[in-house]
Protein backbone atom coordinates (compact mmCIF):
# COMPACT_ATOMS: atom_id res chain seq x y z
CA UNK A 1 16.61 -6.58 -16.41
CA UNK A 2 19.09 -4.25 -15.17
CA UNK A 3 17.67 -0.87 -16.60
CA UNK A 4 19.84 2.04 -15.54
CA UNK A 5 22.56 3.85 -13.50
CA UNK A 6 22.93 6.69 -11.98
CA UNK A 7 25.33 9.58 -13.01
CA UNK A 8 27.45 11.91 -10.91
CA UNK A 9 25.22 14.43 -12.50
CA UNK A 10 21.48 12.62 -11.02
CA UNK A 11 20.50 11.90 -14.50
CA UNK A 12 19.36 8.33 -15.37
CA UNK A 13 21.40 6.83 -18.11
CA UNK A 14 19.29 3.81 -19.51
CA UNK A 15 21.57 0.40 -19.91
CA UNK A 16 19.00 -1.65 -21.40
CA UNK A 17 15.45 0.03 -23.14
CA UNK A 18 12.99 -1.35 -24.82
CA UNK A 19 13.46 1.75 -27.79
CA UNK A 20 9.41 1.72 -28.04
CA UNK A 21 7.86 4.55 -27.91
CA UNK A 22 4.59 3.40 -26.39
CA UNK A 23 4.36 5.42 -23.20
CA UNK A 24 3.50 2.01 -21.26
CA UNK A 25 7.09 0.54 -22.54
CA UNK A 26 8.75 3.74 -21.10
CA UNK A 27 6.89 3.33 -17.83
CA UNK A 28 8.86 0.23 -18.04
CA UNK A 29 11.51 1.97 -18.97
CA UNK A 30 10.73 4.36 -15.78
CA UNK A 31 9.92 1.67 -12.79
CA UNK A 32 10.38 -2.05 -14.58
CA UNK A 33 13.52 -2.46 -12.29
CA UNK A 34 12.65 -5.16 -9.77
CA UNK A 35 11.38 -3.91 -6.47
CA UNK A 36 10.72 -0.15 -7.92
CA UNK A 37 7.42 -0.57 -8.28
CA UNK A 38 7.25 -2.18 -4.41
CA UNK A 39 9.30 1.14 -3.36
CA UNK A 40 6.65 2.89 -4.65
CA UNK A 41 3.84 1.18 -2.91
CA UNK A 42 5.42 1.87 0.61
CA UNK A 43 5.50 5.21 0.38
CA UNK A 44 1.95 5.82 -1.08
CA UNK A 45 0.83 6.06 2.62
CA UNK A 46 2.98 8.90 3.16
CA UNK A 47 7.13 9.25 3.49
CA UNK A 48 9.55 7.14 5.09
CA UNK A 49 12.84 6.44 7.05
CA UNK A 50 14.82 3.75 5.28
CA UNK A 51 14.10 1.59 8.10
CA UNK A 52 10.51 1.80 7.72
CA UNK A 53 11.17 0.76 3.68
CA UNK A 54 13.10 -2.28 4.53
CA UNK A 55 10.28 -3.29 7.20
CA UNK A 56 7.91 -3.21 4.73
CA UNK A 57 10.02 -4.73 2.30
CA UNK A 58 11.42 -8.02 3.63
CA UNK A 59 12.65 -9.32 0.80
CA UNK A 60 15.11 -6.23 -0.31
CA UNK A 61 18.53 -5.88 0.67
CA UNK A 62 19.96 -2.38 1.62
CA UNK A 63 22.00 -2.40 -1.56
CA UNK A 64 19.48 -2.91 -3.51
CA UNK A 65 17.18 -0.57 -1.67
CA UNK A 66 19.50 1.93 -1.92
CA UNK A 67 19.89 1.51 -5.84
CA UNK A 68 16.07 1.85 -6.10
CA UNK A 69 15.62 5.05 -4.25
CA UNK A 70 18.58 6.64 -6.15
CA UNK A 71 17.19 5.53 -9.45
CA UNK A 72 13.54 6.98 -8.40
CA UNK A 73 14.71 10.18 -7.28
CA UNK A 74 16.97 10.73 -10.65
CA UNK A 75 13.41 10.19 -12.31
CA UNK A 76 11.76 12.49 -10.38
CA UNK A 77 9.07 9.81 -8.87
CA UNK A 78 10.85 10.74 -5.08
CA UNK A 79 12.60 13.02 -2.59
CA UNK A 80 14.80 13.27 0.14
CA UNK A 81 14.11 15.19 2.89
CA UNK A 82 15.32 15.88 6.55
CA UNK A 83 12.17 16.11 8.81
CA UNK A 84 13.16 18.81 11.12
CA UNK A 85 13.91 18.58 15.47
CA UNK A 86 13.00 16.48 17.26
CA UNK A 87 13.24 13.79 14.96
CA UNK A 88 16.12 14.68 13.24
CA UNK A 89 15.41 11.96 10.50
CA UNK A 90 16.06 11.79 6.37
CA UNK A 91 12.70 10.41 4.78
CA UNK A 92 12.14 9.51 1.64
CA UNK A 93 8.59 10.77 -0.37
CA UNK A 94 6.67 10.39 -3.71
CA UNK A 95 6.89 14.13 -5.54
CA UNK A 96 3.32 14.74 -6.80
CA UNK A 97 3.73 12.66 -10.32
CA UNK A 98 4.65 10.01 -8.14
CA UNK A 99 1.36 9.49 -6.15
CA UNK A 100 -0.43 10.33 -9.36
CA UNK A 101 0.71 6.48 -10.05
CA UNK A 102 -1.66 5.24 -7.17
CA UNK A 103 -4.66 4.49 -10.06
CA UNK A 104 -1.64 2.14 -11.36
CA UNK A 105 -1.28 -0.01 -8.26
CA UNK A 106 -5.16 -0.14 -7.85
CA UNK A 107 -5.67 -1.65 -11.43
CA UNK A 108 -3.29 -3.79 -10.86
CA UNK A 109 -4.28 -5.19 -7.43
CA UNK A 110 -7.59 -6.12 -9.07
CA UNK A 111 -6.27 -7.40 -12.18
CA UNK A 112 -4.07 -9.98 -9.93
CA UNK A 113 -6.14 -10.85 -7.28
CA UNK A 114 -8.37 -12.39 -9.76
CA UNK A 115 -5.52 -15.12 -10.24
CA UNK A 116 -5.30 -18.71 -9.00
CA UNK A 117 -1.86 -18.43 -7.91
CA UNK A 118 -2.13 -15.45 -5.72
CA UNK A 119 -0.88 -16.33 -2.06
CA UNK A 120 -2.48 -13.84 0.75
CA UNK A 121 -0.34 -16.06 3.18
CA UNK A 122 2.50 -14.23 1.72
CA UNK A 123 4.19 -10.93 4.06
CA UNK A 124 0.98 -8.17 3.80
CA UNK A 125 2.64 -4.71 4.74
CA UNK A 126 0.86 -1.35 6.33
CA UNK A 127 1.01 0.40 2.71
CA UNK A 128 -0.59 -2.74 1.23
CA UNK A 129 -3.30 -2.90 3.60
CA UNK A 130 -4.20 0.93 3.51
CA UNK A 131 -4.07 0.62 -0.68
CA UNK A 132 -6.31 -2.18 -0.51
CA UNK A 133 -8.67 -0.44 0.79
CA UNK A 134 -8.52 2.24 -1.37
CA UNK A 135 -9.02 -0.13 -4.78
CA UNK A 136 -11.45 -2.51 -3.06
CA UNK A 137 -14.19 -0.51 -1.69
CA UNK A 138 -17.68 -0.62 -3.17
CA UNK A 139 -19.57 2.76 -3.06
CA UNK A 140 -22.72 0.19 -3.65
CA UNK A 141 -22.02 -1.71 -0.78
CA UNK A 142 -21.62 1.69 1.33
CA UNK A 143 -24.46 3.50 0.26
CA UNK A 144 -25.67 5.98 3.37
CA UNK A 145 -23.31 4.95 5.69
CA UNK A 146 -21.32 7.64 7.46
CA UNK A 147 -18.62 6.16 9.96
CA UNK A 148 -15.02 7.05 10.80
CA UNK A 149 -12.68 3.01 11.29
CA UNK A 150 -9.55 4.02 12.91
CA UNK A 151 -6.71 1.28 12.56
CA UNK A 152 -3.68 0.78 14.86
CA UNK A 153 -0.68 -0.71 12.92
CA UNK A 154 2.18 -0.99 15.11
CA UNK A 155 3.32 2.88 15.45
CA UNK A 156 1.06 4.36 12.88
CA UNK A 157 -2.52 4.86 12.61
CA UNK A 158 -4.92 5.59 9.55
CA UNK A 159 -8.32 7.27 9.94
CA UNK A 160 -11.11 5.78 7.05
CA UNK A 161 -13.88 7.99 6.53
CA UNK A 162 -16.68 6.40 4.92
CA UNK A 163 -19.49 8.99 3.54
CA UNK A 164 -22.06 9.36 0.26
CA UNK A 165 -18.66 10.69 -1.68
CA UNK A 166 -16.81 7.64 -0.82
CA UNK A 167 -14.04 6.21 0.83
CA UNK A 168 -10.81 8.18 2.39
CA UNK A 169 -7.98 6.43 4.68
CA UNK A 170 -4.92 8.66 5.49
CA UNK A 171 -2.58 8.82 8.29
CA UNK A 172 -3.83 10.23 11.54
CA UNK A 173 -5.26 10.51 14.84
CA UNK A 174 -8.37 7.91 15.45
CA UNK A 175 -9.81 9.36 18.60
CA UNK A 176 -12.76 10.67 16.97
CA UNK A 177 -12.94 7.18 15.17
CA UNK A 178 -16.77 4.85 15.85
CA UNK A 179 -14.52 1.97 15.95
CA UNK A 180 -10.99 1.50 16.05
CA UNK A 181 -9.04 -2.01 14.87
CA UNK A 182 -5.67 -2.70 16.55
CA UNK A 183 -3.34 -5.79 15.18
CA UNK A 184 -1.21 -6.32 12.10
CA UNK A 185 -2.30 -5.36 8.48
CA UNK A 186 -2.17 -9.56 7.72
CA UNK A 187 -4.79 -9.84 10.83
CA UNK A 188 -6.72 -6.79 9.65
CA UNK A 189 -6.90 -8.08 6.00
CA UNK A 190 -8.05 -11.60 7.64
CA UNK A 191 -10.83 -10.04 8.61
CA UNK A 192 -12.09 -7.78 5.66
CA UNK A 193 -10.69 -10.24 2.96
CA UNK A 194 -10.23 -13.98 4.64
CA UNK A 195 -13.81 -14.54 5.68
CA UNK A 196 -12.42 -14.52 9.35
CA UNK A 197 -14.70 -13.86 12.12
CA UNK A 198 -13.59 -10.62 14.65
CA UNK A 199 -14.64 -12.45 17.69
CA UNK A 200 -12.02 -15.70 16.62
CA UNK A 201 -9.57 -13.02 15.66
CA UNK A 202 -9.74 -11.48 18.99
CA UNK A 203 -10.03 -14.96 20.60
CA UNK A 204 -6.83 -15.72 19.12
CA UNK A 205 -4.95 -12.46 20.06
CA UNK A 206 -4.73 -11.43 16.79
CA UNK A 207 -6.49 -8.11 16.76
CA UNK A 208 -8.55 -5.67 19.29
CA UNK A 209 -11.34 -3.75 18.30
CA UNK A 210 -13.17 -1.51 20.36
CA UNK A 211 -16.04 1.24 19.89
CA UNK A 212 -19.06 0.06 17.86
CA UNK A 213 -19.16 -3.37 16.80
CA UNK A 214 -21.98 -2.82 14.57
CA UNK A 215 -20.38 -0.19 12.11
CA UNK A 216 -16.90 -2.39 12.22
CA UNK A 217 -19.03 -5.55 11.01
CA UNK A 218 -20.43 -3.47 8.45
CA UNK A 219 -17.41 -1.75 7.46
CA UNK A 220 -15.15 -4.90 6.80
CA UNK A 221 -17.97 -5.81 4.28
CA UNK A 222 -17.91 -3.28 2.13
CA UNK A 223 -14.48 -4.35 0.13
CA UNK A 224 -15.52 -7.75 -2.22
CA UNK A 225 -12.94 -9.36 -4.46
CA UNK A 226 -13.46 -10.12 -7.69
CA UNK A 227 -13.77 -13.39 -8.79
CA UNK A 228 -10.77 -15.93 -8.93
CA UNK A 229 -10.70 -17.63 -12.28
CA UNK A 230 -10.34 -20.93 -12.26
CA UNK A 231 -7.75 -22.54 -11.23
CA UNK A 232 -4.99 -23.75 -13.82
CA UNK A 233 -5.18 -26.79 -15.71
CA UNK A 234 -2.24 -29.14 -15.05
């Protein structure tokens, strides 16, 4: 559904609504466009280069990237900004309404991971991974454990801090880390998620982990699914 354009003025003019006026149909309203919602999710870790979208999004075309990020900045969900020298680069960020729709993605990672048609073989971005995290942990599973995990995804690195309070991951330095875990956020997820061993994953050149095995072992259990429901009747 083709939901809105953008005017020379930056306001949103709505093509197509679904004139409701439950606040869940105007979130629809808001982010229902096809890949907005995706947008979103990559720059929940923190902001951007276009480049960095479209790496995380393989499926989008610029076009259509570009029509997103207008669309969510007319609505107020992002920003542009120019990062200043050396890098010299426009980034793209979620104002402070839009990260308050983080509890959104989390409900809905657990709602749909609980389906029989979900395909983890699928692309698995950075911002996936790091979210993931975030929605799966179990404070049960954690309790009195205190450990820092650094993780080394390509060119950026997240710090998770495990304590009584919970779990935090941001973007940072992971020198301080107990144990750090360098591959790809598919690898990574193989690991915590998949049931896959480290040592195999290592074996196979898929990941590196050094610093304390013990805590990483622990750590990657502390994030259970919920349970699949069954699978469809044919």
């Amino acid at each position: 559904m083709k939901s809105e354009k953008i005017t020379n003025s930056g306001e949103p003019v709505f093509r197509r609504r679904y004139e409701d006026a439950c606040a869940a149909a105007h979130a629809l309203d808001l982010v229902g466009e096809r890949w907005a919602l995706l947008v979103m999710r990559e720059l929940m870790t923190g902001p951007k280069r276009f480049s960095d979208l479209r790496a995380g999004l393989p499926g989008i075309s610029a076009n259509v990237l570009t029509q997103r990020l207008e669309g969510l900045e007319a609505i107020g969900v992002l920003i542009r900004r120019s990062l200043p020298p050396p890098a010299n680069a426009r980034v793209y960020e979620l104002t402070p309404w839009g990260y308050e729709s983080e509890p959104i993605f989390q409900a809905l990672g657990r709602w749909a991971v609980r389906s029989p048609l979900h395909d983890p073989r699928l692309p698995f971005s950075t911002a996936s991974l790091i979210l993931s995290l975030r929605t799966m942990f179990s404070r049960e599973r954690a309790a009195g454990l205190n450990a820092r995990i650094g993780f080394r995804l390509g060119e950026e690195t997240f710090l998770a801090k495990v304590s009584p309070e919970g779990l935090e991951v941001a973007a940072g330095p992971v020198d301080e880390a107990d144990a750090v875990f360098t591959g790809s956020p598919a690898a990574i997820a193989g690991a915590i998620y998949g049931g896959q061993a480290i040592g195999a994953l290592e074996k196979d050149g898929a990941l590196t982990l050094t610093g304390d095995r013990k805590i990483a072992e622990t750590f990657i259990t502390l994030f259970p699914l919920p349970e699949k429901l069954p699978p469809l009747e044919k």
